[in-house]
N, C-alpha and C. Protein backbone atom coordinates (compact mmCIF):
# COMPACT_ATOMS: atom_id res chain seq x y z
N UNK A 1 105.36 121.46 97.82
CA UNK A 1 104.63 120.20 97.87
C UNK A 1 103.94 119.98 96.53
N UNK A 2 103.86 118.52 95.98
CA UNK A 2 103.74 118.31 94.70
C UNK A 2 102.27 117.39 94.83
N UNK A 3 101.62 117.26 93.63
CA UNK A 3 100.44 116.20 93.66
C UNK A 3 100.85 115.28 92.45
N UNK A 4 102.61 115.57 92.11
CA UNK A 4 103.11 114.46 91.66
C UNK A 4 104.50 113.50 91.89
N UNK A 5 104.71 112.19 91.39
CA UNK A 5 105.66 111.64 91.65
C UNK A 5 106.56 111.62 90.63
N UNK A 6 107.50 111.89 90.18
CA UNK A 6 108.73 112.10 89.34
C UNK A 6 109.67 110.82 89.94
N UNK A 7 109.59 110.09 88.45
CA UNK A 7 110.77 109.38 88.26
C UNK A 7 111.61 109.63 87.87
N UNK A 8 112.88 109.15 88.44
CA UNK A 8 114.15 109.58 87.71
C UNK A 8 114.91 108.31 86.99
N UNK A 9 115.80 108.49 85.92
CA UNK A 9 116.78 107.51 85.87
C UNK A 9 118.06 107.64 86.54
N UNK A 10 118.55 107.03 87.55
CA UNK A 10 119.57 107.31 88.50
C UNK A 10 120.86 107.49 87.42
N UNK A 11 121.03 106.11 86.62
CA UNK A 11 122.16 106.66 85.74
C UNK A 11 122.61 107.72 85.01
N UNK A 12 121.43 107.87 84.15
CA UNK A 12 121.65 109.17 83.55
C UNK A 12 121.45 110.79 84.15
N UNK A 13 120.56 110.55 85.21
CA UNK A 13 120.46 112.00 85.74
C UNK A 13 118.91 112.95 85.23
N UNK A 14 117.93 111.72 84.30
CA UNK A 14 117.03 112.48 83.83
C UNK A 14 115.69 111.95 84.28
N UNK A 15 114.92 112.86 84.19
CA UNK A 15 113.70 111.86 84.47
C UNK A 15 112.82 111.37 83.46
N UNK A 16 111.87 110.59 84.15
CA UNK A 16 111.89 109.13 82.94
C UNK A 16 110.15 109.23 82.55
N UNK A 17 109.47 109.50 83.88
CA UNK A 17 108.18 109.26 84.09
C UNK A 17 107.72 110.40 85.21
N UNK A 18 106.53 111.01 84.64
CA UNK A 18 105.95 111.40 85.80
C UNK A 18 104.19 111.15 86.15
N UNK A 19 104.34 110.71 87.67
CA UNK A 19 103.02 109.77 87.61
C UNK A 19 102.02 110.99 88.17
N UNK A 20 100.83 111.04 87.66
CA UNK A 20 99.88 112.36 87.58
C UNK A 20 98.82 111.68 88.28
N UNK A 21 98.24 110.99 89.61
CA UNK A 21 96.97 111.02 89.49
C UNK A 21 96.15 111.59 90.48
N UNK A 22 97.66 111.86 91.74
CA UNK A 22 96.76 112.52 93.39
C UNK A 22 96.14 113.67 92.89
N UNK A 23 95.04 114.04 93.19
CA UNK A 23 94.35 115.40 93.71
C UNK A 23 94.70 116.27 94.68
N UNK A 24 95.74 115.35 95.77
CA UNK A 24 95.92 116.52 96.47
C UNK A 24 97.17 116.16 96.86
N UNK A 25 97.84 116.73 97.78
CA UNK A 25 99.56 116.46 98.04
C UNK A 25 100.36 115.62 98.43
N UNK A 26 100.88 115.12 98.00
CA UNK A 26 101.41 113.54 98.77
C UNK A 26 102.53 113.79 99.58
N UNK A 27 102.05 112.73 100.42
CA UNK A 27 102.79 112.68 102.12
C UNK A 27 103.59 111.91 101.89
N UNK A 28 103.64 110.54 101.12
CA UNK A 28 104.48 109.54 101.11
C UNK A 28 104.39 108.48 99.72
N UNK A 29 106.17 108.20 99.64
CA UNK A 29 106.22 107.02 98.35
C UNK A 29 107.17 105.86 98.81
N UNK A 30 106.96 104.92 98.35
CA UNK A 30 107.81 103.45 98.39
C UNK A 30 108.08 102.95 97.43
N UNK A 31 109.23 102.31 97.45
CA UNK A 31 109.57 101.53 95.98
C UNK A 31 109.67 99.99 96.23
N UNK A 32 109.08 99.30 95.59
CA UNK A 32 109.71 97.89 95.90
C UNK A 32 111.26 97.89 95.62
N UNK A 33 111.77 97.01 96.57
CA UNK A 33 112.99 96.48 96.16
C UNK A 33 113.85 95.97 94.61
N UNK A 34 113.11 95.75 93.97
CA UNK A 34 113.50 95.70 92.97
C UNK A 34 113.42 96.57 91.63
N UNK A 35 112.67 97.66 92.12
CA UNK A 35 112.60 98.91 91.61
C UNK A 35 111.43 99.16 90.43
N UNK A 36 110.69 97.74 90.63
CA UNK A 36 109.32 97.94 89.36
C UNK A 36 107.82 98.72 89.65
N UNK A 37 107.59 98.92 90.83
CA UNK A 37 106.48 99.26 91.61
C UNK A 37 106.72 100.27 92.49
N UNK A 38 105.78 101.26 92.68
CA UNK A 38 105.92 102.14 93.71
C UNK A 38 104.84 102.41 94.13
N UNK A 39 104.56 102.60 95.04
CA UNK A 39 103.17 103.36 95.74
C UNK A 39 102.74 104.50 96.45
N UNK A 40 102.38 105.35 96.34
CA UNK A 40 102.45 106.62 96.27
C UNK A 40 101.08 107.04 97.17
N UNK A 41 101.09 107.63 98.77
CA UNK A 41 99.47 108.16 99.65
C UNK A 41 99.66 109.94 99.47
N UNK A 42 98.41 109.96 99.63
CA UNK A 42 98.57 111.26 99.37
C UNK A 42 97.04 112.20 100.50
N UNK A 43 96.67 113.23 100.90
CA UNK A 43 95.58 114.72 101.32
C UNK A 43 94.34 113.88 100.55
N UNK A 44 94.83 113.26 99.29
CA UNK A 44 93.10 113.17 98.74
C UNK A 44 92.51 111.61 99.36
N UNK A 45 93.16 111.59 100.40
CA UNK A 45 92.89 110.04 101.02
C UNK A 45 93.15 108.59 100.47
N UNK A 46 93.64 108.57 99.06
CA UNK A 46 94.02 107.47 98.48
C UNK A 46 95.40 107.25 98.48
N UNK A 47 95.83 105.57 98.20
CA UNK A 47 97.19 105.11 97.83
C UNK A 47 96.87 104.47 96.33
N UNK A 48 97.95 104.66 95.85
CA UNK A 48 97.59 104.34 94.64
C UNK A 48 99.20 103.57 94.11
N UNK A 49 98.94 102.05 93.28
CA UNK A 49 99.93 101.31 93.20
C UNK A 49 100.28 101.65 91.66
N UNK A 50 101.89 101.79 91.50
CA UNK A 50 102.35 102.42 89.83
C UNK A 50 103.30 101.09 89.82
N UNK A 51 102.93 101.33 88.08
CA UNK A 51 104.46 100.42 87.57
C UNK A 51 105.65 101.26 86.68
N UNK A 52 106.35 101.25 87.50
CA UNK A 52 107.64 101.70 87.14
C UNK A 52 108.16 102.26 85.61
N UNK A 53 107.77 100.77 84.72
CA UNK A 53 108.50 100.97 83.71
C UNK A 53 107.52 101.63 82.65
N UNK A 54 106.29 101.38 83.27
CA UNK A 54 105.09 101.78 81.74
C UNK A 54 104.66 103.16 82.90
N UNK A 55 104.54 103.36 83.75
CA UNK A 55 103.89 104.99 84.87
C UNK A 55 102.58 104.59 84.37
N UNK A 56 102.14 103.14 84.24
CA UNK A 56 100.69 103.12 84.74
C UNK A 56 99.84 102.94 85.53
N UNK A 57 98.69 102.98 86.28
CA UNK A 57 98.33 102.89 87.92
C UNK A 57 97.66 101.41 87.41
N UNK A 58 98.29 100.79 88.73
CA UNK A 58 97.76 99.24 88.53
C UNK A 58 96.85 99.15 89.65
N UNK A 59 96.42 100.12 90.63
CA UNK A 59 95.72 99.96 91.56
C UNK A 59 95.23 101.06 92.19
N UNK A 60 94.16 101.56 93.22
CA UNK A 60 93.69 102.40 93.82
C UNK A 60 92.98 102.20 94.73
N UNK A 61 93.02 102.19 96.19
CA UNK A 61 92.24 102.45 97.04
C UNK A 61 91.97 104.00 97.79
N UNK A 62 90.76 103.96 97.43
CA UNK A 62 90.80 104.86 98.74
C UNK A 62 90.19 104.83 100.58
N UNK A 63 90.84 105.75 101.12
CA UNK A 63 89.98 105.64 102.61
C UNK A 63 89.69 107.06 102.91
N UNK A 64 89.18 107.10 104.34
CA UNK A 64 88.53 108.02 105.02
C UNK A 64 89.12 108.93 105.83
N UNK A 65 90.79 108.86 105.39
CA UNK A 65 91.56 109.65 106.38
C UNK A 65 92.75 110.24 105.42
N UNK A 66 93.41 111.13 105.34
CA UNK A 66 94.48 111.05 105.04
C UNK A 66 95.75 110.57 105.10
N UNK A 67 96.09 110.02 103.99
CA UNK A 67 97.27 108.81 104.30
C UNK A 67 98.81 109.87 104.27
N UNK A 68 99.19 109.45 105.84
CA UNK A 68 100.45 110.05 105.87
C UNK A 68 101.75 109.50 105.00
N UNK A 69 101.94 108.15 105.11
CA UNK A 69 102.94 107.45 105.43
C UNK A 69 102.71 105.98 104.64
N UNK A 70 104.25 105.42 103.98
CA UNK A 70 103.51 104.00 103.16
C UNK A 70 104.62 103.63 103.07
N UNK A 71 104.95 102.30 103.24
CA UNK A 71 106.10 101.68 103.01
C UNK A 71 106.02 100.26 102.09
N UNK A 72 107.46 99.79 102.45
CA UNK A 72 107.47 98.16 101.43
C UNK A 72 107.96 97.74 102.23
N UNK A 73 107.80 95.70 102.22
CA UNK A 73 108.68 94.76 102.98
C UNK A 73 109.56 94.27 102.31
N UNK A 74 110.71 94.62 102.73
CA UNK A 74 111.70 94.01 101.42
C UNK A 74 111.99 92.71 101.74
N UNK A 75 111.71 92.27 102.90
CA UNK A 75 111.99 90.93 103.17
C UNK A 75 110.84 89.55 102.89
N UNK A 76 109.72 89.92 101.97
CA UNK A 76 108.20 89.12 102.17
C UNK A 76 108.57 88.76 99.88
N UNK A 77 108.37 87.64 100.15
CA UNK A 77 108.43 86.54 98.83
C UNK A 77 108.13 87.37 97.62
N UNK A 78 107.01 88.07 98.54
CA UNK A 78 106.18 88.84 97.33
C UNK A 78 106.19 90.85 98.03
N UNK A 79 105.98 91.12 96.84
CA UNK A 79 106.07 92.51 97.37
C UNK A 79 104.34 93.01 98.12
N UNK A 80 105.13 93.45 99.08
CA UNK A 80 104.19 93.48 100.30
C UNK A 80 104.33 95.66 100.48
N UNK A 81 103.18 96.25 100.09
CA UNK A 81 103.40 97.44 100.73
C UNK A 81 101.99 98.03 101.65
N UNK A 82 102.12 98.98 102.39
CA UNK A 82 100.68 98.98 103.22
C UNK A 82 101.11 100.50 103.40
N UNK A 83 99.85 100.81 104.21
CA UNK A 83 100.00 102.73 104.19
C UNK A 83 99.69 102.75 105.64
N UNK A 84 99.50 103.85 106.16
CA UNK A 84 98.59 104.45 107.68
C UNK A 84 98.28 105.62 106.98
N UNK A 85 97.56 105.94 108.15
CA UNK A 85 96.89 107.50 108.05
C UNK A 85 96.91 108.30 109.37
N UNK A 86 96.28 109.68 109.10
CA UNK A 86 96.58 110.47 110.11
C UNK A 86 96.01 109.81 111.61
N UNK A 87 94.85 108.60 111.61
CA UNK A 87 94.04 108.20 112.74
C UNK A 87 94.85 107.22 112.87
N UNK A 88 96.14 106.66 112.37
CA UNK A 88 96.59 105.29 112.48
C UNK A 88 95.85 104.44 111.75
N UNK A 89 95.21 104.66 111.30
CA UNK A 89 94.62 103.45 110.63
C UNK A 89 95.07 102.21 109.46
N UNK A 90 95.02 101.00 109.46
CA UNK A 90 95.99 100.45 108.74
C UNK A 90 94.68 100.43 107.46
N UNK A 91 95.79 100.85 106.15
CA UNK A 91 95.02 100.72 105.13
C UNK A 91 95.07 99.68 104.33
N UNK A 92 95.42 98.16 105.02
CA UNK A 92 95.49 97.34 103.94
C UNK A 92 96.73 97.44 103.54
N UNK A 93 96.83 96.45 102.50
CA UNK A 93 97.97 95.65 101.50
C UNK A 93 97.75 95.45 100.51
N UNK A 94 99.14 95.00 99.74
CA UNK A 94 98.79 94.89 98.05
C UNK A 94 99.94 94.35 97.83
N UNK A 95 99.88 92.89 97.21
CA UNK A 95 100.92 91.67 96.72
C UNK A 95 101.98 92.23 95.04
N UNK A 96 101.42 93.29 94.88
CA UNK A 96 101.57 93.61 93.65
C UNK A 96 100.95 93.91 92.42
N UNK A 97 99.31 93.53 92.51
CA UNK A 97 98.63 94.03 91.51
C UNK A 97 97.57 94.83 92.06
N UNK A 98 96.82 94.17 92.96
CA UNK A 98 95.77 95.03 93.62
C UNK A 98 95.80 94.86 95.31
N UNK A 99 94.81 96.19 95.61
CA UNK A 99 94.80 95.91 96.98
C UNK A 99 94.03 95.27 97.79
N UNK A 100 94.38 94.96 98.79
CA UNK A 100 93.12 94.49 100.18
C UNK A 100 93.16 94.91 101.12
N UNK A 101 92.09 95.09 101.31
CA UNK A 101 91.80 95.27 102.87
C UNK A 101 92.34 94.88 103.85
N UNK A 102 92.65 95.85 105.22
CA UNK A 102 93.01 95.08 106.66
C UNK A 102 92.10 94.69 107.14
């Protein structure tokens, strides 16, 4: 188990980026559909939103639980991703730059 996310380049076989900022182990990552954004929950209770091409954090929330689990809507205009945690709890959303609250 890692407290990082490794990008790869699918074509070439190498990796490209590696994003450094959980403290503690991450449970779960998502990619938008179009492959510029990812979001990454992790043990230290935060999700935290990356951009792809620069591996810089464009966002951070944290909560009060550990976030298991985080996905994307590939079907919503705009990129739509949200997390849970170990209590179920919904942690909010994020259009692509920052997050909000549920």
């Amino acid at each position: 188990m890692t407290r990082r996310v490794r990008v790869w380049d699918v074509a070439s076989g190498q990796p490209v980026h590696t994003l450094k900022r959980h403290t503690e182990v991450i449970f779960g990552v998502a990619c938008s559909t179009d492959g510029c954004f990812a979001l990454s929950g992790s043990g230290d209770k935060t999700l935290k939103l990356w951009d792809l091409s620069t591996a810089r954090r464009l966002s951070s929330l944290e909560k009060h639980n550990v976030v298991l689990c985080v996905d994307c809507e590939p079907r919503r205009a705009v990129r739509h991703f949200r997390g849970t945690t170990t209590h179920g709890e919904d942690l909010g959303h994020t259009t692509g730059g920052a997050f909000t609250d549920a």
